[in-house]
C-alpha atoms as a PDB file:
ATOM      1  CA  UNK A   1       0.750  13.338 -16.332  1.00  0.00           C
ATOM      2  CA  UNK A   2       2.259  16.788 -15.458  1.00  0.00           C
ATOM      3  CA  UNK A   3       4.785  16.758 -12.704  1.00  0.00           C
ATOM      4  CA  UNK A   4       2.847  18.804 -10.513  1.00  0.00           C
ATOM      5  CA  UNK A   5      -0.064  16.065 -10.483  1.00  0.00           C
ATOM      6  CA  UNK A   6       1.985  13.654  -9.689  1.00  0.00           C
ATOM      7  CA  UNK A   7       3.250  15.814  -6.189  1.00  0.00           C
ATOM      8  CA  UNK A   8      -0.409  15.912  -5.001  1.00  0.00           C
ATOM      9  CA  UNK A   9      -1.274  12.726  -6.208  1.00  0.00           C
ATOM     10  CA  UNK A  10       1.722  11.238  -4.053  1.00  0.00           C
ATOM     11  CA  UNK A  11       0.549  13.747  -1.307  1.00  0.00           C
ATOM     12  CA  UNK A  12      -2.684  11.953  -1.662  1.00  0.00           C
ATOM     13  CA  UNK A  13      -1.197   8.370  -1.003  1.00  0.00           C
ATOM     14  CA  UNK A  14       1.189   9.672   2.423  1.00  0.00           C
ATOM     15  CA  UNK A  15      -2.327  10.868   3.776  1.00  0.00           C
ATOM     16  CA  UNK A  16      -4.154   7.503   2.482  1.00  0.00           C
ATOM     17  CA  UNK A  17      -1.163   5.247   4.179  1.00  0.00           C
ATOM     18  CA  UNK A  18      -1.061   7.473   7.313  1.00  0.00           C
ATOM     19  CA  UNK A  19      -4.978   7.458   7.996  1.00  0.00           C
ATOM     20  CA  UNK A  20      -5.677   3.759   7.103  1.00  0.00           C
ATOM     21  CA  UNK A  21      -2.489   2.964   9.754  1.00  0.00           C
ATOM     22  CA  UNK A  22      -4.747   4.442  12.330  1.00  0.00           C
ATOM     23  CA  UNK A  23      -2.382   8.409  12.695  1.00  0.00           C
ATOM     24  CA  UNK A  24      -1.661   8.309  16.260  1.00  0.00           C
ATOM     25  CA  UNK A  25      -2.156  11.254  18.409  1.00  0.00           C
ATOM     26  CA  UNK A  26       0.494  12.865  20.616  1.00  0.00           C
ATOM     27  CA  UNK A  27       0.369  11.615  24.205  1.00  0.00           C
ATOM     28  CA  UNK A  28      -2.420   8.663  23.016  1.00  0.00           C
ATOM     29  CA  UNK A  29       0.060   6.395  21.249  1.00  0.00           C
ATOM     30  CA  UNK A  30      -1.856   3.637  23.053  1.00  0.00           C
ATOM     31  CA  UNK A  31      -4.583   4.155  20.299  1.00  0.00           C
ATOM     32  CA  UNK A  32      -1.646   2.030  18.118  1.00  0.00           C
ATOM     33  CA  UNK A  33      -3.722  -0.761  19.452  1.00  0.00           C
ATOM     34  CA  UNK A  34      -6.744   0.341  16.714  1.00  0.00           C
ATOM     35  CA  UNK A  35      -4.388  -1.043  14.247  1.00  0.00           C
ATOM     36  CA  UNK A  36      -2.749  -3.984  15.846  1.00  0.00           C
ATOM     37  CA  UNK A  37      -4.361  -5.590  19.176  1.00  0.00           C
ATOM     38  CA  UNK A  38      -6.928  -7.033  17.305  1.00  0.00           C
ATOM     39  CA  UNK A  39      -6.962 -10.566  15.082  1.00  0.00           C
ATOM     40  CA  UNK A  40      -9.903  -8.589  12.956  1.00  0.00           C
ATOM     41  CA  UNK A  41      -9.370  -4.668  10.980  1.00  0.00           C
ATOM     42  CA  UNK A  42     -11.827  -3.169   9.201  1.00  0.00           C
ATOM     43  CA  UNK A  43     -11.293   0.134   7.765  1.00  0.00           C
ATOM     44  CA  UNK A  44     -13.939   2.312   5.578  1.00  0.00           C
ATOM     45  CA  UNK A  45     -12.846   5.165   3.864  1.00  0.00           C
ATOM     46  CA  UNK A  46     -13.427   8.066   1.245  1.00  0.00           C
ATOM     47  CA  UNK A  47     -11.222  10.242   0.023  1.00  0.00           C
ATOM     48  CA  UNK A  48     -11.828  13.807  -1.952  1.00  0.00           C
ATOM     49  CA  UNK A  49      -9.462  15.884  -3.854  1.00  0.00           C
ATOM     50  CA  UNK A  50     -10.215  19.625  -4.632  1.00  0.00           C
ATOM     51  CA  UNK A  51      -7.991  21.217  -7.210  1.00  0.00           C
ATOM     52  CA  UNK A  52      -8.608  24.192 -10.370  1.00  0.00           C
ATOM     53  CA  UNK A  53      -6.114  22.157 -12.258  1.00  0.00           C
ATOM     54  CA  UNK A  54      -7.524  20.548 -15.192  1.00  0.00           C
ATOM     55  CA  UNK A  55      -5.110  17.842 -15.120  1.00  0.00           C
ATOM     56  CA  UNK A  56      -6.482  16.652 -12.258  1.00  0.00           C
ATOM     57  CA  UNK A  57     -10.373  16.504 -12.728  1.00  0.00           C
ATOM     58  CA  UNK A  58     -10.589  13.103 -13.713  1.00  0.00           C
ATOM     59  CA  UNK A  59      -9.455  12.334  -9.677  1.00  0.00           C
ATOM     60  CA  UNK A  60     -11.651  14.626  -8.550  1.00  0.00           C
ATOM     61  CA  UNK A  61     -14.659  13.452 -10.166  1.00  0.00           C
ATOM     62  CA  UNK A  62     -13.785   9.489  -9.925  1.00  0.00           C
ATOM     63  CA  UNK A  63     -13.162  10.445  -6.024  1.00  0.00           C
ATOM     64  CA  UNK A  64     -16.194  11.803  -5.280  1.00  0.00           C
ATOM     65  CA  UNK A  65     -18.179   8.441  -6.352  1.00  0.00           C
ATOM     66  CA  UNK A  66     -15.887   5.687  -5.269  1.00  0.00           C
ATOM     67  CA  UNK A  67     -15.792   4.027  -1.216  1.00  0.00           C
ATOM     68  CA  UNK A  68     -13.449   1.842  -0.029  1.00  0.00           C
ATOM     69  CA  UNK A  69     -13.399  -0.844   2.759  1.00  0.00           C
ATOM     70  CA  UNK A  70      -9.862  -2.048   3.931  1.00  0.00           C
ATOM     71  CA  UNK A  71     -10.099  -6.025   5.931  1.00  0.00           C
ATOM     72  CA  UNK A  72      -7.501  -7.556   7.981  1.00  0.00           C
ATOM     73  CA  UNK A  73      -7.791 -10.819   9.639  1.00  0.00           C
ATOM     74  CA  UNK A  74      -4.683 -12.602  11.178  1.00  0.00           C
ATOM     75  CA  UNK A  75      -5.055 -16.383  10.730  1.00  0.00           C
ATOM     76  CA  UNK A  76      -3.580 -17.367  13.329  1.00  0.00           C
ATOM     77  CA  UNK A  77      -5.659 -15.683  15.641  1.00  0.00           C
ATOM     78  CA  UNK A  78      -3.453 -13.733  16.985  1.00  0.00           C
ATOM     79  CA  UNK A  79      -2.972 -10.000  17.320  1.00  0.00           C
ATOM     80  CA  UNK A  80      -2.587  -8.333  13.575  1.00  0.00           C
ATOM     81  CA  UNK A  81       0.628  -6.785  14.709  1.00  0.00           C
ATOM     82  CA  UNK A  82       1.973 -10.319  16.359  1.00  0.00           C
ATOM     83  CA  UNK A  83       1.121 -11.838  13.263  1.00  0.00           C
ATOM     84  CA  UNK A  84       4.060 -11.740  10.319  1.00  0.00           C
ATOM     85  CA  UNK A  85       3.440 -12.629   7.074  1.00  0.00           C
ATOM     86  CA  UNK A  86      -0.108 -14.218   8.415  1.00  0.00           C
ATOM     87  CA  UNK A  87      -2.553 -11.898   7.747  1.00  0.00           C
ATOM     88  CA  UNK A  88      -4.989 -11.435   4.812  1.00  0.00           C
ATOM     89  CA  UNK A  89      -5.570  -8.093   4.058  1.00  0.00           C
ATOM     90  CA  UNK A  90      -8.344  -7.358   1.283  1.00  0.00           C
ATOM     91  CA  UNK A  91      -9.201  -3.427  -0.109  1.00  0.00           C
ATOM     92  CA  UNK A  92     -12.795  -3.617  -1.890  1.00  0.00           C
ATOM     93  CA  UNK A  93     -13.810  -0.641  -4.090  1.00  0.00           C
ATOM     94  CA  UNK A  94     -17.176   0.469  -4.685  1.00  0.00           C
ATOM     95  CA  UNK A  95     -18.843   2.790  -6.873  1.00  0.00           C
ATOM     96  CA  UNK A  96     -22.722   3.283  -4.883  1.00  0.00           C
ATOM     97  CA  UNK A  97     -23.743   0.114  -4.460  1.00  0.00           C
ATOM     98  CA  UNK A  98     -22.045  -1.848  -7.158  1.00  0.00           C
ATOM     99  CA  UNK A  99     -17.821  -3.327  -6.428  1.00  0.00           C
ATOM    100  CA  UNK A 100     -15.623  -2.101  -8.788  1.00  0.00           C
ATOM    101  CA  UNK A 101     -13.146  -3.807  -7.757  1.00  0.00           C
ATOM    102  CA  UNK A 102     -10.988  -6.438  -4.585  1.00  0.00           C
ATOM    103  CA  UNK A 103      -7.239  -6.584  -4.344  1.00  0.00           C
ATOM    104  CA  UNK A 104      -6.557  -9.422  -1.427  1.00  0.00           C
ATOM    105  CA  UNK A 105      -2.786  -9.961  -0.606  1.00  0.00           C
ATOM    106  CA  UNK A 106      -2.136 -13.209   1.180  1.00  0.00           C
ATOM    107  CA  UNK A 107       1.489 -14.727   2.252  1.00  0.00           C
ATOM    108  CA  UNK A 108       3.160 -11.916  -0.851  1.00  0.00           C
ATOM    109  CA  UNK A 109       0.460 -13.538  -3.483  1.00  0.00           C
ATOM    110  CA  UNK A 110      -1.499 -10.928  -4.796  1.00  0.00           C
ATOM    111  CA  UNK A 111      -4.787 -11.562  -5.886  1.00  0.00           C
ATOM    112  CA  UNK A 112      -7.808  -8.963  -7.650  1.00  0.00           C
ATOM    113  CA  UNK A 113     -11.183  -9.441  -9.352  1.00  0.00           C
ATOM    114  CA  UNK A 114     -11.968  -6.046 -11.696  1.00  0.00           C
ATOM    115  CA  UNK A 115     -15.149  -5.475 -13.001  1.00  0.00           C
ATOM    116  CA  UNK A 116     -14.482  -3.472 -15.889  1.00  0.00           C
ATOM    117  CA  UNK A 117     -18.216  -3.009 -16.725  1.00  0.00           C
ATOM    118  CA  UNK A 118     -18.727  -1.671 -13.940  1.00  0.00           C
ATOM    119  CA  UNK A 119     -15.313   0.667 -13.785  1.00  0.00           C
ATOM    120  CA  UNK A 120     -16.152   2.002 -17.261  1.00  0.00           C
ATOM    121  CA  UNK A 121     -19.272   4.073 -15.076  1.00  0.00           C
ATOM    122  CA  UNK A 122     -17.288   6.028 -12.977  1.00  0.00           C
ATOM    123  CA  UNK A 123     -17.162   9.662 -13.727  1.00  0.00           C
ATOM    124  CA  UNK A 124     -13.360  10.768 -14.718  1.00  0.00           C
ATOM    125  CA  UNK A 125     -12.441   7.523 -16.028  1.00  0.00           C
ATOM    126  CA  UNK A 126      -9.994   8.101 -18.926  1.00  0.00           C
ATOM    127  CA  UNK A 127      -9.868   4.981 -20.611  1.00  0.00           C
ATOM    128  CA  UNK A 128     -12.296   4.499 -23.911  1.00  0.00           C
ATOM    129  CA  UNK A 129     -15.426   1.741 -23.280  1.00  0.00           C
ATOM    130  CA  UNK A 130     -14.234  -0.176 -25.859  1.00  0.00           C
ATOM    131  CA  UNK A 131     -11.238  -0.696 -23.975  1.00  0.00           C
ATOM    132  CA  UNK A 132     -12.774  -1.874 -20.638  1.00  0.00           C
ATOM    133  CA  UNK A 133     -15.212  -3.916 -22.355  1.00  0.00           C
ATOM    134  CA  UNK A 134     -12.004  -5.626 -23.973  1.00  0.00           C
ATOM    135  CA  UNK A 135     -10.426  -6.042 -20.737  1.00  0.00           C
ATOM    136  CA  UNK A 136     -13.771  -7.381 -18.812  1.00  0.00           C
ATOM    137  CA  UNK A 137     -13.922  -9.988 -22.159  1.00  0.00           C
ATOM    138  CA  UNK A 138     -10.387 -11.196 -21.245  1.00  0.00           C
ATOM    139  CA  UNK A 139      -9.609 -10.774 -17.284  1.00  0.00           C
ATOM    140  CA  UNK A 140     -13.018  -9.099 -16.007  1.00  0.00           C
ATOM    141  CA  UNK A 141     -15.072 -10.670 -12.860  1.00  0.00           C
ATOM    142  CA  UNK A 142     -12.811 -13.515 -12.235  1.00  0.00           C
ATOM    143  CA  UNK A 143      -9.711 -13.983  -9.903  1.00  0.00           C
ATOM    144  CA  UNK A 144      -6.601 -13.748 -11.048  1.00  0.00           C
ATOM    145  CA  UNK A 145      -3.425 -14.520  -8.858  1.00  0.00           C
ATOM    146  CA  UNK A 146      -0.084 -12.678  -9.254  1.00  0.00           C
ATOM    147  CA  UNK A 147       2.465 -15.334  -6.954  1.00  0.00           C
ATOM    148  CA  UNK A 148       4.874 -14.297  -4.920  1.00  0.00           C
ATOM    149  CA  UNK A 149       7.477 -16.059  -7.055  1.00  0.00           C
ATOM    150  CA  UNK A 150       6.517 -13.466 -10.394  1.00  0.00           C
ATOM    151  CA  UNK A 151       6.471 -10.549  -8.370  1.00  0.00           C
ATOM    152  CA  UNK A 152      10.028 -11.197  -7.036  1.00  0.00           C
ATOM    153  CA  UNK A 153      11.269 -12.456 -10.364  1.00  0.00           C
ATOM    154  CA  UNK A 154      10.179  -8.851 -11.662  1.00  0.00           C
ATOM    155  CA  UNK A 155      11.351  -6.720  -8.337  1.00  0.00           C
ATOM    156  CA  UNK A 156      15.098  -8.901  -9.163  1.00  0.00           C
ATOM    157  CA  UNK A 157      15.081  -8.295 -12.743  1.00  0.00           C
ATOM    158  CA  UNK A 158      13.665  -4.477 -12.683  1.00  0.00           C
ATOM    159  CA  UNK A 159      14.046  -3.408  -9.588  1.00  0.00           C
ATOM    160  CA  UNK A 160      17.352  -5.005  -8.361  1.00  0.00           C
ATOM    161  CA  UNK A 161      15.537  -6.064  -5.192  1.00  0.00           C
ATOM    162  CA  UNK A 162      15.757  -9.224  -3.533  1.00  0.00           C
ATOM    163  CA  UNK A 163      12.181  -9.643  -1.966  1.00  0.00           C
ATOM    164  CA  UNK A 164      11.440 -12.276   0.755  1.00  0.00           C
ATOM    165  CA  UNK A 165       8.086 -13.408   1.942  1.00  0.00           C
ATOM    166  CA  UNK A 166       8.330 -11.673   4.856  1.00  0.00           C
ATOM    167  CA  UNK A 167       9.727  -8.255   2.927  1.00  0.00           C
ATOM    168  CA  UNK A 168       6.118  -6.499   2.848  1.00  0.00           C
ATOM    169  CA  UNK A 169       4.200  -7.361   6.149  1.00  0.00           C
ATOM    170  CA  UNK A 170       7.745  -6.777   7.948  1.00  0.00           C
ATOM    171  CA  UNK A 171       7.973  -3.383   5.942  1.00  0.00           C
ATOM    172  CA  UNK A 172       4.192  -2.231   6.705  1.00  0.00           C
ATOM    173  CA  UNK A 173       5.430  -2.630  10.678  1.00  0.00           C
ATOM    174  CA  UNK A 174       8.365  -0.594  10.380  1.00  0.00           C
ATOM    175  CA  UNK A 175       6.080   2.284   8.888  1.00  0.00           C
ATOM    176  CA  UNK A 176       3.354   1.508  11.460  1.00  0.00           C
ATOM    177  CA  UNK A 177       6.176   1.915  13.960  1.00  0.00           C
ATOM    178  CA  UNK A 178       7.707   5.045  12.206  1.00  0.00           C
ATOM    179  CA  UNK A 179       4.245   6.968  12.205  1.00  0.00           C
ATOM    180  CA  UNK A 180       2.892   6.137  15.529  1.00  0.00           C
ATOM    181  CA  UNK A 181       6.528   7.724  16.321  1.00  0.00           C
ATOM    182  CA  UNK A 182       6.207  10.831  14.632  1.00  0.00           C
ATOM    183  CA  UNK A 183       3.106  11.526  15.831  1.00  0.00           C
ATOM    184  CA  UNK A 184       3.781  10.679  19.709  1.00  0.00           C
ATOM    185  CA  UNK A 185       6.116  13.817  19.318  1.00  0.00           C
ATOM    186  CA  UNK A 186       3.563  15.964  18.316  1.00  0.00           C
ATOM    187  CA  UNK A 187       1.716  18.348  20.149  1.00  0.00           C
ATOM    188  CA  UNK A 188      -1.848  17.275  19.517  1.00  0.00           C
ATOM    189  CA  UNK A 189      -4.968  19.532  20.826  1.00  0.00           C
ATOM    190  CA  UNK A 190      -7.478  17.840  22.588  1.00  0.00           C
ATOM    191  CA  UNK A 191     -11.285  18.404  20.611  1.00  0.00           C
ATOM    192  CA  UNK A 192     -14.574  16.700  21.593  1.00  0.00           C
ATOM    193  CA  UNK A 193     -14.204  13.292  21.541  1.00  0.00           C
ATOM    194  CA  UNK A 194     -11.209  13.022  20.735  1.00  0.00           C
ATOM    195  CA  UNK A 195      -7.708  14.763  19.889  1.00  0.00           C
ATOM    196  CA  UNK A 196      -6.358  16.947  16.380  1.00  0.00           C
ATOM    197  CA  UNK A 197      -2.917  17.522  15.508  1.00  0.00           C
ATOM    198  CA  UNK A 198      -1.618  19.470  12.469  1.00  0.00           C
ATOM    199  CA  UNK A 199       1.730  20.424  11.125  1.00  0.00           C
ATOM    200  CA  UNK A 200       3.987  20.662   7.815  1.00  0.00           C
ATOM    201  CA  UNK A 201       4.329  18.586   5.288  1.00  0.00           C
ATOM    202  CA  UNK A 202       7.431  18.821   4.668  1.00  0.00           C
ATOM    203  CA  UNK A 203       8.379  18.187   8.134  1.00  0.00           C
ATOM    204  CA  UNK A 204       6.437  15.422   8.536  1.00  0.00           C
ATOM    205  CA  UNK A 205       7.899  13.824   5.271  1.00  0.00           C
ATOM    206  CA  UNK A 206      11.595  14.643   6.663  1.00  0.00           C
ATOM    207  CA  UNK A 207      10.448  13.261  10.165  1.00  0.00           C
ATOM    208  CA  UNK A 208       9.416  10.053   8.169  1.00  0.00           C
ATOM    209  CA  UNK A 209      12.821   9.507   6.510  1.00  0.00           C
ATOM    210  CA  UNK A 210      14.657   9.810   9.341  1.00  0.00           C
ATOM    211  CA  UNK A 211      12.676   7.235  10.618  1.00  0.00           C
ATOM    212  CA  UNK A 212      12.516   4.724   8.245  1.00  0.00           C
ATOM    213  CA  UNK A 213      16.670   4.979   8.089  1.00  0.00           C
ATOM    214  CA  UNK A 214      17.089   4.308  11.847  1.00  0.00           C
ATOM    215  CA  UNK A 215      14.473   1.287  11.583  1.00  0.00           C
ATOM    216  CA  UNK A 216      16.494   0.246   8.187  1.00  0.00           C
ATOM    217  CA  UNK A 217      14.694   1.031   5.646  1.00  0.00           C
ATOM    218  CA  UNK A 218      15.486   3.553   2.404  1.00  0.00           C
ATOM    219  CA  UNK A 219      12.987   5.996   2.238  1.00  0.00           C
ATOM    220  CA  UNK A 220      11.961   7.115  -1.435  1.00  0.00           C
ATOM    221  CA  UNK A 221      13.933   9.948  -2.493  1.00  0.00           C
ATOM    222  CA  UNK A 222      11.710  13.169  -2.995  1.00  0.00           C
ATOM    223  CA  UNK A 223      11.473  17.052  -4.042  1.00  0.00           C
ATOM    224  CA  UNK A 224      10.765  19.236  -0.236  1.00  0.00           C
ATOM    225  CA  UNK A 225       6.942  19.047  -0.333  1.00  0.00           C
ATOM    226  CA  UNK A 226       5.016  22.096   0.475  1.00  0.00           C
ATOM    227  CA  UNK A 227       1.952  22.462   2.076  1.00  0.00           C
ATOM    228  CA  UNK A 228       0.081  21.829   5.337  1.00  0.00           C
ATOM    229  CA  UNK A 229      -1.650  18.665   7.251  1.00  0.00           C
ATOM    230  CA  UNK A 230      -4.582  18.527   9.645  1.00  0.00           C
ATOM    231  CA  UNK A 231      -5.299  14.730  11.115  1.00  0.00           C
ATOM    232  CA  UNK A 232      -8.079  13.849  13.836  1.00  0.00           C
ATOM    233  CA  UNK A 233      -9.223  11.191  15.522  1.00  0.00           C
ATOM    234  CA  UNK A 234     -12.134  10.351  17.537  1.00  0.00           C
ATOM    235  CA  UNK A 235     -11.733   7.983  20.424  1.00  0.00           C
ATOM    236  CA  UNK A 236     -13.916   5.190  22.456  1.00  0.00           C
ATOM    237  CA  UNK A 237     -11.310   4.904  25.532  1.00  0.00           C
ATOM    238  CA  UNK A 238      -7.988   4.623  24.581  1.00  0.00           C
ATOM    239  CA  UNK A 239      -9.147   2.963  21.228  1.00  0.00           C
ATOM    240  CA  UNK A 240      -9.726   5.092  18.033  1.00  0.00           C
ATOM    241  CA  UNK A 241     -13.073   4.766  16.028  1.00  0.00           C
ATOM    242  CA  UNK A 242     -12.527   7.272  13.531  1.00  0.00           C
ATOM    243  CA  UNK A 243     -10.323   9.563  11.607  1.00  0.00           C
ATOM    244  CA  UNK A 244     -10.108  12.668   9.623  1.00  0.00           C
ATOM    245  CA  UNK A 245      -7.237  14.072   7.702  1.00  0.00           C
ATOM    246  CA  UNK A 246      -6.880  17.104   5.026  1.00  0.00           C
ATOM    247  CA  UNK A 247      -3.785  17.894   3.194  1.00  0.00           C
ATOM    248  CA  UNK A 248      -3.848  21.189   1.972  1.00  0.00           C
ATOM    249  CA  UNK A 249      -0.526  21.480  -0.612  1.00  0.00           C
ATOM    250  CA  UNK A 250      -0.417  24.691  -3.363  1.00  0.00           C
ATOM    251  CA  UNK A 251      -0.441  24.186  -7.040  1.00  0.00           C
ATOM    252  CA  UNK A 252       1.307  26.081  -9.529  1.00  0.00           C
ATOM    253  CA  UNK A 253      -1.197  29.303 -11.367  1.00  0.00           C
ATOM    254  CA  UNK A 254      -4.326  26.474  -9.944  1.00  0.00           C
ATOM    255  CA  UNK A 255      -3.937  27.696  -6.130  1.00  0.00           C
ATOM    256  CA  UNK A 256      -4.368  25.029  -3.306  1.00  0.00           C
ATOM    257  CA  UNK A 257      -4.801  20.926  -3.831  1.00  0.00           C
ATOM    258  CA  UNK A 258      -6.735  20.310  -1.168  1.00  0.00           C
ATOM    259  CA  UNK A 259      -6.635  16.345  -0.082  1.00  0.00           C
ATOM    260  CA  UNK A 260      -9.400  14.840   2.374  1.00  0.00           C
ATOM    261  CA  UNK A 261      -9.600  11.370   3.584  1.00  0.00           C
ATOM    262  CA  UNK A 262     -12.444  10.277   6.147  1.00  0.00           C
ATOM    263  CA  UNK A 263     -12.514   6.287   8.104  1.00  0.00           C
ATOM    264  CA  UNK A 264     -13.861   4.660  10.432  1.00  0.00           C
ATOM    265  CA  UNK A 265     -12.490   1.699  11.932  1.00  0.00           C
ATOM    266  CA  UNK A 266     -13.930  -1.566  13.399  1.00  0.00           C
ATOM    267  CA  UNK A 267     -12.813  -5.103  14.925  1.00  0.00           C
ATOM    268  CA  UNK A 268     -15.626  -7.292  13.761  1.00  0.00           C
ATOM    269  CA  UNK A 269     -14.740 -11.376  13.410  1.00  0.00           C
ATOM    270  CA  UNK A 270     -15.081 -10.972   9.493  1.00  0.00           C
ATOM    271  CA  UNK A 271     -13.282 -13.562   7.293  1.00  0.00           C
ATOM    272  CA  UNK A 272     -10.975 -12.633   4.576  1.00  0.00           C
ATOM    273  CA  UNK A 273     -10.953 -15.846   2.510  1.00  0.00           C
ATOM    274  CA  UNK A 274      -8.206 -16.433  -0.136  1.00  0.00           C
ATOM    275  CA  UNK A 275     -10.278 -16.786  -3.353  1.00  0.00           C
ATOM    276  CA  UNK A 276     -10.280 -20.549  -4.916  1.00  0.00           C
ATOM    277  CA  UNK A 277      -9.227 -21.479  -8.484  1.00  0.00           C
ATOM    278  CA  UNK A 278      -8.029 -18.177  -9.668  1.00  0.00           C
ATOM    279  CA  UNK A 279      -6.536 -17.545 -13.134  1.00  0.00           C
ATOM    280  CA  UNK A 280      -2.451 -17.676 -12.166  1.00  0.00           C
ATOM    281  CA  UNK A 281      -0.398 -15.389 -14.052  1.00  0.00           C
ATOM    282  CA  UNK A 282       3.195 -17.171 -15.365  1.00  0.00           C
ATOM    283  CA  UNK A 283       5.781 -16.150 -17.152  1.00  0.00           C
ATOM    284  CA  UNK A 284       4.212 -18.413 -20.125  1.00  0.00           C
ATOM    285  CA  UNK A 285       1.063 -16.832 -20.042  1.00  0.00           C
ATOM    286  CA  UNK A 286       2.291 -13.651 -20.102  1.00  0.00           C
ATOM    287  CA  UNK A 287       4.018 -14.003 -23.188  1.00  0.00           C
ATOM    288  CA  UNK A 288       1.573 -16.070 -24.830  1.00  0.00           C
ATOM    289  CA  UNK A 289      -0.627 -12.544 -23.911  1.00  0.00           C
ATOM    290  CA  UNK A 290       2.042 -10.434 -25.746  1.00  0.00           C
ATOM    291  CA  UNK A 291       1.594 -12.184 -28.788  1.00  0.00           C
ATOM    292  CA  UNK A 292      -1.682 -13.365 -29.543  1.00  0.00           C
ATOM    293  CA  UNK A 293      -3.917 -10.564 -26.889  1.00  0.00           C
ATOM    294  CA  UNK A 294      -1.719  -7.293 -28.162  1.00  0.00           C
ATOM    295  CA  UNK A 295      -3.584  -7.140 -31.678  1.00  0.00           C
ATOM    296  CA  UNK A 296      -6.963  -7.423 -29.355  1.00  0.00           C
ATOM    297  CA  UNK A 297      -5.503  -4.614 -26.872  1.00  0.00           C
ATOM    298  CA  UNK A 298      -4.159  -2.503 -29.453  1.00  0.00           C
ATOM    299  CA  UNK A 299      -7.492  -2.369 -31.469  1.00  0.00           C
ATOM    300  CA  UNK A 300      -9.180  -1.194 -28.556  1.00  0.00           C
ATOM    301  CA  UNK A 301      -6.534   1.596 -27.145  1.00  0.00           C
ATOM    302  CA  UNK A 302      -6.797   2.913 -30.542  1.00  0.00           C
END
């Protein structure tokens, strides 16, 4: 992928992370409480991209089609925000009516269930049929279960981090903590219903890092982002029920990227149950997949 798609697809992720952690508005940081005063989260989201460059139509088209629902529940009944490293969090994607796909993260195991079928019938998709029906033959509509112990043998060995359990849910606080921050500074212009605050990009990304260092962690080191951001937020009280944001960032000879990302938020008692008997990925298996599954994979990739 070009460089430049990779700017506004990263673009695309900062407004993703900063709508589904609830973007608090200036003087209303008490709306943090969306987020975290509840055992029970339920976000639902969309998410558009409009863009001239050709390198990115397969997002833009794939965008348009696909929904996604974002569920918290602490188990220990306790407030998500008072409850480390005890929360399951699933993100369900949907295509109409049909799931394309759940990811559900429980104490740093990871866990998804793909249905490849149905991925292969979402406009902009890039990979070949062949391929997803390949993939849905070997790991499609079942759950498979990436442990915690795998995924911080491979941050040690390729990442050089040392991951704890508590490395992820402690890190998703500290960037709760360092948005609701930034945007308690802002000046944000009350609108019916509720309040709208917009700014730079750039800034914003700067205000993050500085942040994320004085709450100890390293932010990811970036090229200065252009562009401009727009977020609002409807409220019930002091709580927030909804949430708009648009990134609008220029693109090289294609003009403006323009990024939109729509939620609505909810604190319904809905269980998110760890799935039983899923396929566990090992070292073992994962080898035994390199030699015996690559002549499989490679027939269909070609």
């Amino acid at each position: 992928m070009k460089r430049r798609s990779w700017q506004v697809v990263t673009l695309s992720a900062v407004a993703s992370v900063g709508l589904s952690a609830c973007s608090i508005p200036a003087a209303l940081s008490v709306a943090q409480k969306t987020y975290g005063a509840s055992p029970y989260l339920q976000v639902h989201f969309s998410a558009a991209l409009t863009s001239a460059d050709p390198a990115l139509a397969h997002y833009t088209a794939a965008l348009q089609h696909l929904t996604f629902d974002l569920n918290e529940q602490s188990l220990a009944g306790l407030p998500i925000k008072s409850s480390l490293n005890q929360v399951n969090q699933s993100l369900v994607v949907m295509h109409g009516a049909t799931r394309v796909a759940t990811i559900l993260e429980n104490k740093s195991n990871i866990y998804f269930n793909i249905n490849f079928t149905a991925l292969s019938q979402v406009p902009g998709m890039t990979s070949s049929t062949t391929t997803l029906a390949t993939l849905n033959l070997l790991l499609g509509e079942r759950w498979i279960e990436l442990p915690y112990s795998l995924v911080a043998q491979y941050a040690h060995t390729s990442l050089g981090l040392n991951l704890t359990r508590s490395t992820i849910p402690n890190a998703e606080n500290l960037l709760l903590s360092a948005l609701a921050n930034i945007m308690a500074r802002g000046t944000a212009t009350p609108v019916a219903g509720g309040y709208s605050e917009s700014g730079s990009v750039a800034k914003f990304l700067s205000s993050l890092s500085t942040e994320l260092k004085a709450l100890g962690l390293r932010p990811a080191s970036s090229t200065k982002a252009a562009g401009t951001y727009t977020v609002s937020v409807t409220m019930s009280g002091s709580v927030a029920t909804g949430a708009h944001l648009t990134v609008v960032t220029p693109v090289k000879k294609y003009g403006n990227a323009v990024v939109r990302v729509s939620a609505t938020f909810a604190h319904q008692a809905l269980a998110v149950r760890t799935p039983t008997s899923p396929l566990v990925i090992t070292p073992a298996f994962i080898k035994q997949l390199g030699s015996s599954g690559s002549s499989l994979l490679g027939g269909a990739l070609g």
